[in-house]
C-alpha atoms as a PDB file:
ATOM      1  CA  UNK A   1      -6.019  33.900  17.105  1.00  0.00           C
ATOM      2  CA  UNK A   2      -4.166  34.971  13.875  1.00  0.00           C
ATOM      3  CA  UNK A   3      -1.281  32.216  13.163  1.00  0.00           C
ATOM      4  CA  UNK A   4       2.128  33.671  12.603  1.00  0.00           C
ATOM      5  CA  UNK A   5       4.117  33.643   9.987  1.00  0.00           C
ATOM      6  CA  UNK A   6       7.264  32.446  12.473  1.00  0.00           C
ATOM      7  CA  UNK A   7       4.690  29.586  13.704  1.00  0.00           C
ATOM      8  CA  UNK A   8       3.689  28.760  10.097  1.00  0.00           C
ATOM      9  CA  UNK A   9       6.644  28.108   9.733  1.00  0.00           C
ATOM     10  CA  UNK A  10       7.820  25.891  12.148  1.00  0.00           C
ATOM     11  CA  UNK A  11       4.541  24.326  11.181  1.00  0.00           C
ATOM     12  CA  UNK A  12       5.907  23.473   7.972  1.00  0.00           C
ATOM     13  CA  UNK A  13       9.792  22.642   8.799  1.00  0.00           C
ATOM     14  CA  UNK A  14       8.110  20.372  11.513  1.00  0.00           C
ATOM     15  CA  UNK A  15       5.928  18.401   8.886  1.00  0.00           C
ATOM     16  CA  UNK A  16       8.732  18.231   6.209  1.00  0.00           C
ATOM     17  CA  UNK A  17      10.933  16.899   9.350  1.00  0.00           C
ATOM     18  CA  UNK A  18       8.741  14.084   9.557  1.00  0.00           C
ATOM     19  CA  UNK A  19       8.065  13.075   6.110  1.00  0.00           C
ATOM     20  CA  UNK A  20      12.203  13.103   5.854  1.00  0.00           C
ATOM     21  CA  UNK A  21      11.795  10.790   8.626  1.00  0.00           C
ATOM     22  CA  UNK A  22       9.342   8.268   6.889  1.00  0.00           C
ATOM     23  CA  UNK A  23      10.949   8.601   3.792  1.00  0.00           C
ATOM     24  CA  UNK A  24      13.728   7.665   4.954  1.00  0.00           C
ATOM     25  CA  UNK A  25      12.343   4.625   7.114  1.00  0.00           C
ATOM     26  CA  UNK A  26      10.066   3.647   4.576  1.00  0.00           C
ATOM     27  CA  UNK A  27      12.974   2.698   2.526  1.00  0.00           C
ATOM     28  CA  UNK A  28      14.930   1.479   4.320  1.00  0.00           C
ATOM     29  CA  UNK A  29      12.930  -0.877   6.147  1.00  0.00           C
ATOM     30  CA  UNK A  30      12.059  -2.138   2.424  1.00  0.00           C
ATOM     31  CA  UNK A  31      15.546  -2.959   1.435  1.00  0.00           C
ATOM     32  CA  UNK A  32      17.421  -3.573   4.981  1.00  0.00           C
ATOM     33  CA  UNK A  33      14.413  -5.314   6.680  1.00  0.00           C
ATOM     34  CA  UNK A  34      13.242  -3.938   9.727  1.00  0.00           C
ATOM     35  CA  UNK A  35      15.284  -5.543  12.099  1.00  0.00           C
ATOM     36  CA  UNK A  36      18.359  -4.769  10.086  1.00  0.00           C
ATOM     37  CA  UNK A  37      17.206  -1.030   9.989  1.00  0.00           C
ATOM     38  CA  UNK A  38      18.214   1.207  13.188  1.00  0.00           C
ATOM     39  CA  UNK A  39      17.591   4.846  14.438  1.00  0.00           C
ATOM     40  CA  UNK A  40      21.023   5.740  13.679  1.00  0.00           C
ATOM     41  CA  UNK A  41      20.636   4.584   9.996  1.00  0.00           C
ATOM     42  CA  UNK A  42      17.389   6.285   9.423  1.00  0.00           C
ATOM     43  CA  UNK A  43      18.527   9.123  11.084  1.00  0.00           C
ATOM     44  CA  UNK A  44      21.692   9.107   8.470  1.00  0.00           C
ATOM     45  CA  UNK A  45      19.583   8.759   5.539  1.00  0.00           C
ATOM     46  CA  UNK A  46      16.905  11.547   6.544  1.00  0.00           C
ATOM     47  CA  UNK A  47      19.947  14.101   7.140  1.00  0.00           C
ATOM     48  CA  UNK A  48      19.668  14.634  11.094  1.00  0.00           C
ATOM     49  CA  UNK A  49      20.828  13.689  14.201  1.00  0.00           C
ATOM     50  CA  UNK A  50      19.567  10.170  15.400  1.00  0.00           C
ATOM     51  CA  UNK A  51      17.759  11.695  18.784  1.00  0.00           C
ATOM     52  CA  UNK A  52      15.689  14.535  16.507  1.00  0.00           C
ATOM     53  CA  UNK A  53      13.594  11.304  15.671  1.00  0.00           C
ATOM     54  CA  UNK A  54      12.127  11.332  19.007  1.00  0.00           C
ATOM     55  CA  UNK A  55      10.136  14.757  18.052  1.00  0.00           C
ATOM     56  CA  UNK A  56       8.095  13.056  16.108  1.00  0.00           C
ATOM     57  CA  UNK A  57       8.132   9.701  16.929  1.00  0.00           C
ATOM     58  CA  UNK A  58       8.597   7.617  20.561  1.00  0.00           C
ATOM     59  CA  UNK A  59       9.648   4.647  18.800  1.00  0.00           C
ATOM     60  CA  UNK A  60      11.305   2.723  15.795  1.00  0.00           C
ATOM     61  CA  UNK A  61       7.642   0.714  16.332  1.00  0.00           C
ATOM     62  CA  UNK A  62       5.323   3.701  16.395  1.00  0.00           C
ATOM     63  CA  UNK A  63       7.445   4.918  13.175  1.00  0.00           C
ATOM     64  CA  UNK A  64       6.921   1.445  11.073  1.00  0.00           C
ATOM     65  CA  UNK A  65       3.252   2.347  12.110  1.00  0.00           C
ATOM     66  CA  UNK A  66       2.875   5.325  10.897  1.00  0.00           C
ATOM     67  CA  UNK A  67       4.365   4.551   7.348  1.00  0.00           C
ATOM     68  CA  UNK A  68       2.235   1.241   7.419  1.00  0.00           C
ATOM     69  CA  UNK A  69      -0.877   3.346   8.079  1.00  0.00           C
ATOM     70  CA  UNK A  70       0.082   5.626   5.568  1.00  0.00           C
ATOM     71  CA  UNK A  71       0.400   2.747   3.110  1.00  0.00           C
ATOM     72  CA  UNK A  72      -2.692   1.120   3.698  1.00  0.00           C
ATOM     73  CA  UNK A  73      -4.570   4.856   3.215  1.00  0.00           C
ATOM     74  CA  UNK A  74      -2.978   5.174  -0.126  1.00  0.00           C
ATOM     75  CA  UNK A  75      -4.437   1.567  -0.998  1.00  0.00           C
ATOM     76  CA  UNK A  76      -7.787   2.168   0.123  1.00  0.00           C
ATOM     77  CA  UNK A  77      -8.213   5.587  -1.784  1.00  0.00           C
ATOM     78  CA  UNK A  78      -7.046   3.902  -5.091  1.00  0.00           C
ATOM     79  CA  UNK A  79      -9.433   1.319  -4.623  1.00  0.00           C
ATOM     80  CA  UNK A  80     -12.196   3.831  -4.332  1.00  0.00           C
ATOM     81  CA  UNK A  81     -11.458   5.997  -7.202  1.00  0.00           C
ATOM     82  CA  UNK A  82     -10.992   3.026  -9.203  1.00  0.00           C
ATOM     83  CA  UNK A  83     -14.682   2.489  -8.232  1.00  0.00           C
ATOM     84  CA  UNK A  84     -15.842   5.724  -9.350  1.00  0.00           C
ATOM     85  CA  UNK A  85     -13.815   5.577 -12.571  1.00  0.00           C
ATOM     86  CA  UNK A  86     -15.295   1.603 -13.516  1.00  0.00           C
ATOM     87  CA  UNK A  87     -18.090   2.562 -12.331  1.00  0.00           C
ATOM     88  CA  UNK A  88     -20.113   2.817 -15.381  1.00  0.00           C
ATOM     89  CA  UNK A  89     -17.870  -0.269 -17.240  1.00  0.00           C
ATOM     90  CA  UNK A  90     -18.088  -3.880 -17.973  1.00  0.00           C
ATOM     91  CA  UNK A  91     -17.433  -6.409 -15.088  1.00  0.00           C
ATOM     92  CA  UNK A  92     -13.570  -7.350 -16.704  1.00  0.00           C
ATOM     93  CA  UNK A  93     -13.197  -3.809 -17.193  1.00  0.00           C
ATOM     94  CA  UNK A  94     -13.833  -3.312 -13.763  1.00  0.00           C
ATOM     95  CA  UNK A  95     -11.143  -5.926 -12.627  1.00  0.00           C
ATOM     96  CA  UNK A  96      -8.934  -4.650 -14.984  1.00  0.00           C
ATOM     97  CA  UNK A  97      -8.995  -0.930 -13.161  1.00  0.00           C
ATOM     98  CA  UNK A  98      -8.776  -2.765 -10.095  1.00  0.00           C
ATOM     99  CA  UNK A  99      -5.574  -4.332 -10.707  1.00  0.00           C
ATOM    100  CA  UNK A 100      -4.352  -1.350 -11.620  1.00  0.00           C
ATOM    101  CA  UNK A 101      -5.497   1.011  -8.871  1.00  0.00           C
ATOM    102  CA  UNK A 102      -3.489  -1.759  -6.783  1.00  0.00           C
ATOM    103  CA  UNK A 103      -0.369  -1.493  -8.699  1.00  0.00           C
ATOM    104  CA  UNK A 104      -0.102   1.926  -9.224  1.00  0.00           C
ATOM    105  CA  UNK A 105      -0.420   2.126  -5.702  1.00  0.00           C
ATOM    106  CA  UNK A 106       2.275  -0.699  -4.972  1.00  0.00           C
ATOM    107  CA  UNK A 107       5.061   0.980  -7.786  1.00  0.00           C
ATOM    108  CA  UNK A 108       4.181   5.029  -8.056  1.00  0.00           C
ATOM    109  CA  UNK A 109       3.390   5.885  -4.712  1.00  0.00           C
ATOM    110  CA  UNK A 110       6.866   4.211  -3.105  1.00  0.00           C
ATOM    111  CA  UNK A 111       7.852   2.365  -0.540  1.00  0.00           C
ATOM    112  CA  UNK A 112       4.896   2.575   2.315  1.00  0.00           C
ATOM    113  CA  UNK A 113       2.587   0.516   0.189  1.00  0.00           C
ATOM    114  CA  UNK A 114       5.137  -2.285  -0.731  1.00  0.00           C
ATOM    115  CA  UNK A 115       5.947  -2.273   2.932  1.00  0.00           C
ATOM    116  CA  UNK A 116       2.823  -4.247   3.263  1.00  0.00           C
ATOM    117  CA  UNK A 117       4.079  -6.774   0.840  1.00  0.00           C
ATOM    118  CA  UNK A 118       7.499  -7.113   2.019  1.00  0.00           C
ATOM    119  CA  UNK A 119       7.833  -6.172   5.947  1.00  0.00           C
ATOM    120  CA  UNK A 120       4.172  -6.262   7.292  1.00  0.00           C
ATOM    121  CA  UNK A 121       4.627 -10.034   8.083  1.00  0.00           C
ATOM    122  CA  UNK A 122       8.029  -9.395  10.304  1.00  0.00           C
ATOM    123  CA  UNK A 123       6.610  -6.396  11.728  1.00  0.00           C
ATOM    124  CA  UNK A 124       6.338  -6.641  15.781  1.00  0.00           C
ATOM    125  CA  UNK A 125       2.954  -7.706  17.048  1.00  0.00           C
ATOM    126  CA  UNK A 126       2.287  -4.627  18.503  1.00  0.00           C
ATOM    127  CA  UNK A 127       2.376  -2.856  14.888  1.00  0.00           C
ATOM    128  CA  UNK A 128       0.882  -5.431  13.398  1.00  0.00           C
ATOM    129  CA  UNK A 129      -2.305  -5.620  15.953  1.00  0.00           C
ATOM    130  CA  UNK A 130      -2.683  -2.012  15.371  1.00  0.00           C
ATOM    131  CA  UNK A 131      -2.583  -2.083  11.786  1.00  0.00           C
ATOM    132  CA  UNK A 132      -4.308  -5.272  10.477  1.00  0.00           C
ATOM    133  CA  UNK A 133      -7.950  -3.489  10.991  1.00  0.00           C
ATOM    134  CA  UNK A 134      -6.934  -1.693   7.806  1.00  0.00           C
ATOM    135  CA  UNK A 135      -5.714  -4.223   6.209  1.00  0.00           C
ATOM    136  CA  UNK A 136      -8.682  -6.335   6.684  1.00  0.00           C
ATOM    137  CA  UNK A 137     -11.205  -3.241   5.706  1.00  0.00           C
ATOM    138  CA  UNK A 138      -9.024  -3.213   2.440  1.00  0.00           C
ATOM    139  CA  UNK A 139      -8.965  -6.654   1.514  1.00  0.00           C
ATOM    140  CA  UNK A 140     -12.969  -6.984   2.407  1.00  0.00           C
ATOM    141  CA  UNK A 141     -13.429  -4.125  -0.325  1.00  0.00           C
ATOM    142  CA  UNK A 142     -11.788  -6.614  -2.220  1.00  0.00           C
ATOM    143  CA  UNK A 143     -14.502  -9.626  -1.386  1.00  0.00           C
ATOM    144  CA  UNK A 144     -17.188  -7.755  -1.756  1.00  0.00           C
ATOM    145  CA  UNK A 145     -15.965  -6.605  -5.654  1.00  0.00           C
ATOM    146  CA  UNK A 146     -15.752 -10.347  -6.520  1.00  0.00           C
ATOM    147  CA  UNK A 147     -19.135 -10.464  -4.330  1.00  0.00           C
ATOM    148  CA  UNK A 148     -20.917  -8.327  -6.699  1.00  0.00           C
ATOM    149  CA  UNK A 149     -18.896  -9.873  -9.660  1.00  0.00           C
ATOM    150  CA  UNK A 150     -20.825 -13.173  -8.832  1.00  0.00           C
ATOM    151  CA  UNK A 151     -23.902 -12.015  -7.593  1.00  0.00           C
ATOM    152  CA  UNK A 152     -24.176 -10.517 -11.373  1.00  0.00           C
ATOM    153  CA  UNK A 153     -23.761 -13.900 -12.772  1.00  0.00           C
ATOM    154  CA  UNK A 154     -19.952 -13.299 -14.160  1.00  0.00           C
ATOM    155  CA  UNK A 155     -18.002 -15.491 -11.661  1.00  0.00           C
ATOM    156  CA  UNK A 156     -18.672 -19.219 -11.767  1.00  0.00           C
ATOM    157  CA  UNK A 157     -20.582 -20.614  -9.154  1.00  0.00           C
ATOM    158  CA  UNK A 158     -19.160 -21.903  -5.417  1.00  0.00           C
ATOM    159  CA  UNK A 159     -15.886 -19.866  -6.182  1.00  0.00           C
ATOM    160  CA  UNK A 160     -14.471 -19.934  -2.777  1.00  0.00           C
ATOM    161  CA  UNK A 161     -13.684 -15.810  -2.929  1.00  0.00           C
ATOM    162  CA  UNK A 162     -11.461 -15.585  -0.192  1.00  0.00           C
ATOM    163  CA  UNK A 163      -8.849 -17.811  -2.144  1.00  0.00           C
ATOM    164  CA  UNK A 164      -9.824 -16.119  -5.009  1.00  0.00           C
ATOM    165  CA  UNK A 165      -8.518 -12.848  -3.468  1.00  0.00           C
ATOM    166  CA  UNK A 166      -5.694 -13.991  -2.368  1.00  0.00           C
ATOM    167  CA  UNK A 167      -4.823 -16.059  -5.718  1.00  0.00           C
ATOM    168  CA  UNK A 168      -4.983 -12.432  -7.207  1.00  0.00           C
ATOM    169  CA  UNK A 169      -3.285 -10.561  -4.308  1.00  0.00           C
ATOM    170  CA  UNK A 170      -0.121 -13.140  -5.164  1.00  0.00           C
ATOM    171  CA  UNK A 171      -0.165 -12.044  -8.641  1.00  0.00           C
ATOM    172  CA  UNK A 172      -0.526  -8.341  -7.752  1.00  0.00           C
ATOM    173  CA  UNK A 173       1.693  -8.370  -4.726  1.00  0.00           C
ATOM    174  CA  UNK A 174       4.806 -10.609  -6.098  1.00  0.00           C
ATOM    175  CA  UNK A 175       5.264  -8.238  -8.720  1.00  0.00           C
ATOM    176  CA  UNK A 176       7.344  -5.915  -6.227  1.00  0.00           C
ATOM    177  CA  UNK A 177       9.638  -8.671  -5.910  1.00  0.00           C
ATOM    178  CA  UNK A 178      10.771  -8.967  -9.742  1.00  0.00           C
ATOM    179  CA  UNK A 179       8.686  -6.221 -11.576  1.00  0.00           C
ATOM    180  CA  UNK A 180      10.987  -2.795 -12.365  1.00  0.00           C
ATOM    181  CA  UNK A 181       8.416  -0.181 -13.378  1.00  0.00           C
ATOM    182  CA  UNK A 182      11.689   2.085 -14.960  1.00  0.00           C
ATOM    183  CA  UNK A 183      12.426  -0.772 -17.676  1.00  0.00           C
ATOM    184  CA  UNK A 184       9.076  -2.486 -18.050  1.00  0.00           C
ATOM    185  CA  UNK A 185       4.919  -1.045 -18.296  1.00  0.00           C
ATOM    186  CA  UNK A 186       2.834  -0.785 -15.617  1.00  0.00           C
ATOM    187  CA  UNK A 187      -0.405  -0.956 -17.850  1.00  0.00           C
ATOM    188  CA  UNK A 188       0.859  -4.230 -19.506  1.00  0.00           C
ATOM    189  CA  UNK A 189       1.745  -5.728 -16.169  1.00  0.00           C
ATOM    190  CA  UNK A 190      -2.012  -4.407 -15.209  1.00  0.00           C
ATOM    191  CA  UNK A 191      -3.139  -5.897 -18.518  1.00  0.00           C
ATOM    192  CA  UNK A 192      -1.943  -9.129 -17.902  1.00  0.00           C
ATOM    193  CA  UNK A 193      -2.759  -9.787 -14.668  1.00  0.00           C
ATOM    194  CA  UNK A 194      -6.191  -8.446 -15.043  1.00  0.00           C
ATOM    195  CA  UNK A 195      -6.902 -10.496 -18.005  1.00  0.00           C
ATOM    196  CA  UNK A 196      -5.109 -13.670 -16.777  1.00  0.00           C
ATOM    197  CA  UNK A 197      -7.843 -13.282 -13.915  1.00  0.00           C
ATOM    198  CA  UNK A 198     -10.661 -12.704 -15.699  1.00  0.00           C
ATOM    199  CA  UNK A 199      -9.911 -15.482 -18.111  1.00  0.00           C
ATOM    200  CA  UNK A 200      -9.989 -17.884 -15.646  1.00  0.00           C
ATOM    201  CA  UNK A 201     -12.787 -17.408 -13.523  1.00  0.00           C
ATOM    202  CA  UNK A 202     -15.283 -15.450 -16.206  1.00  0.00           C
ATOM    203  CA  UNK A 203     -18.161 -18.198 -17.216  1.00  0.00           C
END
C-alpha cells in the first residue's frame, strides 16, 4: 500500500517530536541531574506541552532509557569503526584511535553518551537493569582489545585487564567533568591520554 504524502508526514513531525523530546532530556538530565529534572521542564525546553510527552514515551524512566540506549549505540559503533580504521596499524596506534573513537563519542555526539558518565550511576534500577547489558558488551570490546594487546606480547605480563580498563575509562571518562572541547583539542586530549597509557603499560 502506497504511503501518503499526509502520512509521511506525520511520520516525520512524529520522529522530530521525539528527538525534541530527547534532546531536550538528554540535557537536561546532564546538567539538572535526573531527579532534579521533571516532565514539565523537559517539556519547556523541547517547546510543547508537558502531556505531548506521553506520545512517545510512558515514562520519565522509559525516556532516560531511551537516550541511555541511544548513548551506548553511539559508543559501540565508534568503537567498531575505530577497529576498521587501526586495523592495519601498530598496537599504540591502535590505542591511540581507541581513545579517540571514545572521546569523540563522549564530546561531538552530545549529551546521551556523557549521560553514561554522569547520570547512569543515579539512574533508577529499573533503567539501569535494562541498560547495563550494553554497557557490559561495550566495555568487554574493551577487554578483549587489551586481550589481543597482550596476547601479541605488547602488554606486560599478569596485567590485571579489568583494572586496566577501568584505569583508562577514568582518564577517558573524567574528561567530561573539566575538559571544554570549544577552548581546548580533542586530538591532544586523545594524544595524551593515549600515550600516557601506552607508556605505562607497553614492555
Amino acid at each position: 500500500m502506497a504511503v501518503t504524502a499526509a502520512a509521511a508526514a506525520t511520520a516525520t513531525d512524529t520522529d522530530t517530536g521525539r528527538v525534541r523530546i530527547t534532546d531536550a532530556a538528554a540535557a537536561l538530565f546532564l546538567d539538572k541531574g535526573y531527579a532534579q529534572t521533571t516532565l514539565r521542564d523537559i517539556a519547556a525546553a523541547a517547546g510543547i506541552k508537558a502531556g505531548s510527552i506521553y506520545y512517545h514515551f510512558d515514562s520519565k524512566e522509559s525516556l532516560f532509557l531511551d537516550i541511555l540506549r541511544q548513548g551506548i549505540a553511539v559508543m559501540v559503533d565508534a568503537f567498531e569503526q575505530a577497529e576498521r580504521i587501526a586495523a592495519d596499524s601498530t598496537p599504540g596506534e591502535r590505542v591511540a584511535t581507541h581513545v579517540r573513537a571514545h572521546l569523540s563519542a563522549l564530546f561531538e555526539h552530545g549529551p546521551y553518551t556523557a549521560n553514561h558518565v554522569s547520570a547512569f550511576h543515579v539512574a533508577p534500577e529499573t533503567v539501569r537493569s535494562e541498560v547495563v547489558a550494553d554497557r557490559d558488551r561495550y566495555e568487554a570490546m574493551w577487554t578483549r582489545l587489551l586481550a589481543e594487546l597482550r596476547a601479541s606480547g605488547r602488554l606486560a605480563d599478569g596485567l590485571d585487564l579489568g583494572l586496566t580498563r577501568l584505569t583508562l575509562f577514568g582518564a577517558m571518562n573524567f574528561a567530561v567533568e573539566w575538559f571544554d572541547p570549544d577552548r581546548g583539542n580533542l586530538d591532544e586530549l586523545a594524544g595524551v591520554i593515549a600515550r600516557q597509557f601506552w607508556t605505562g603499560v607497553a614492555v
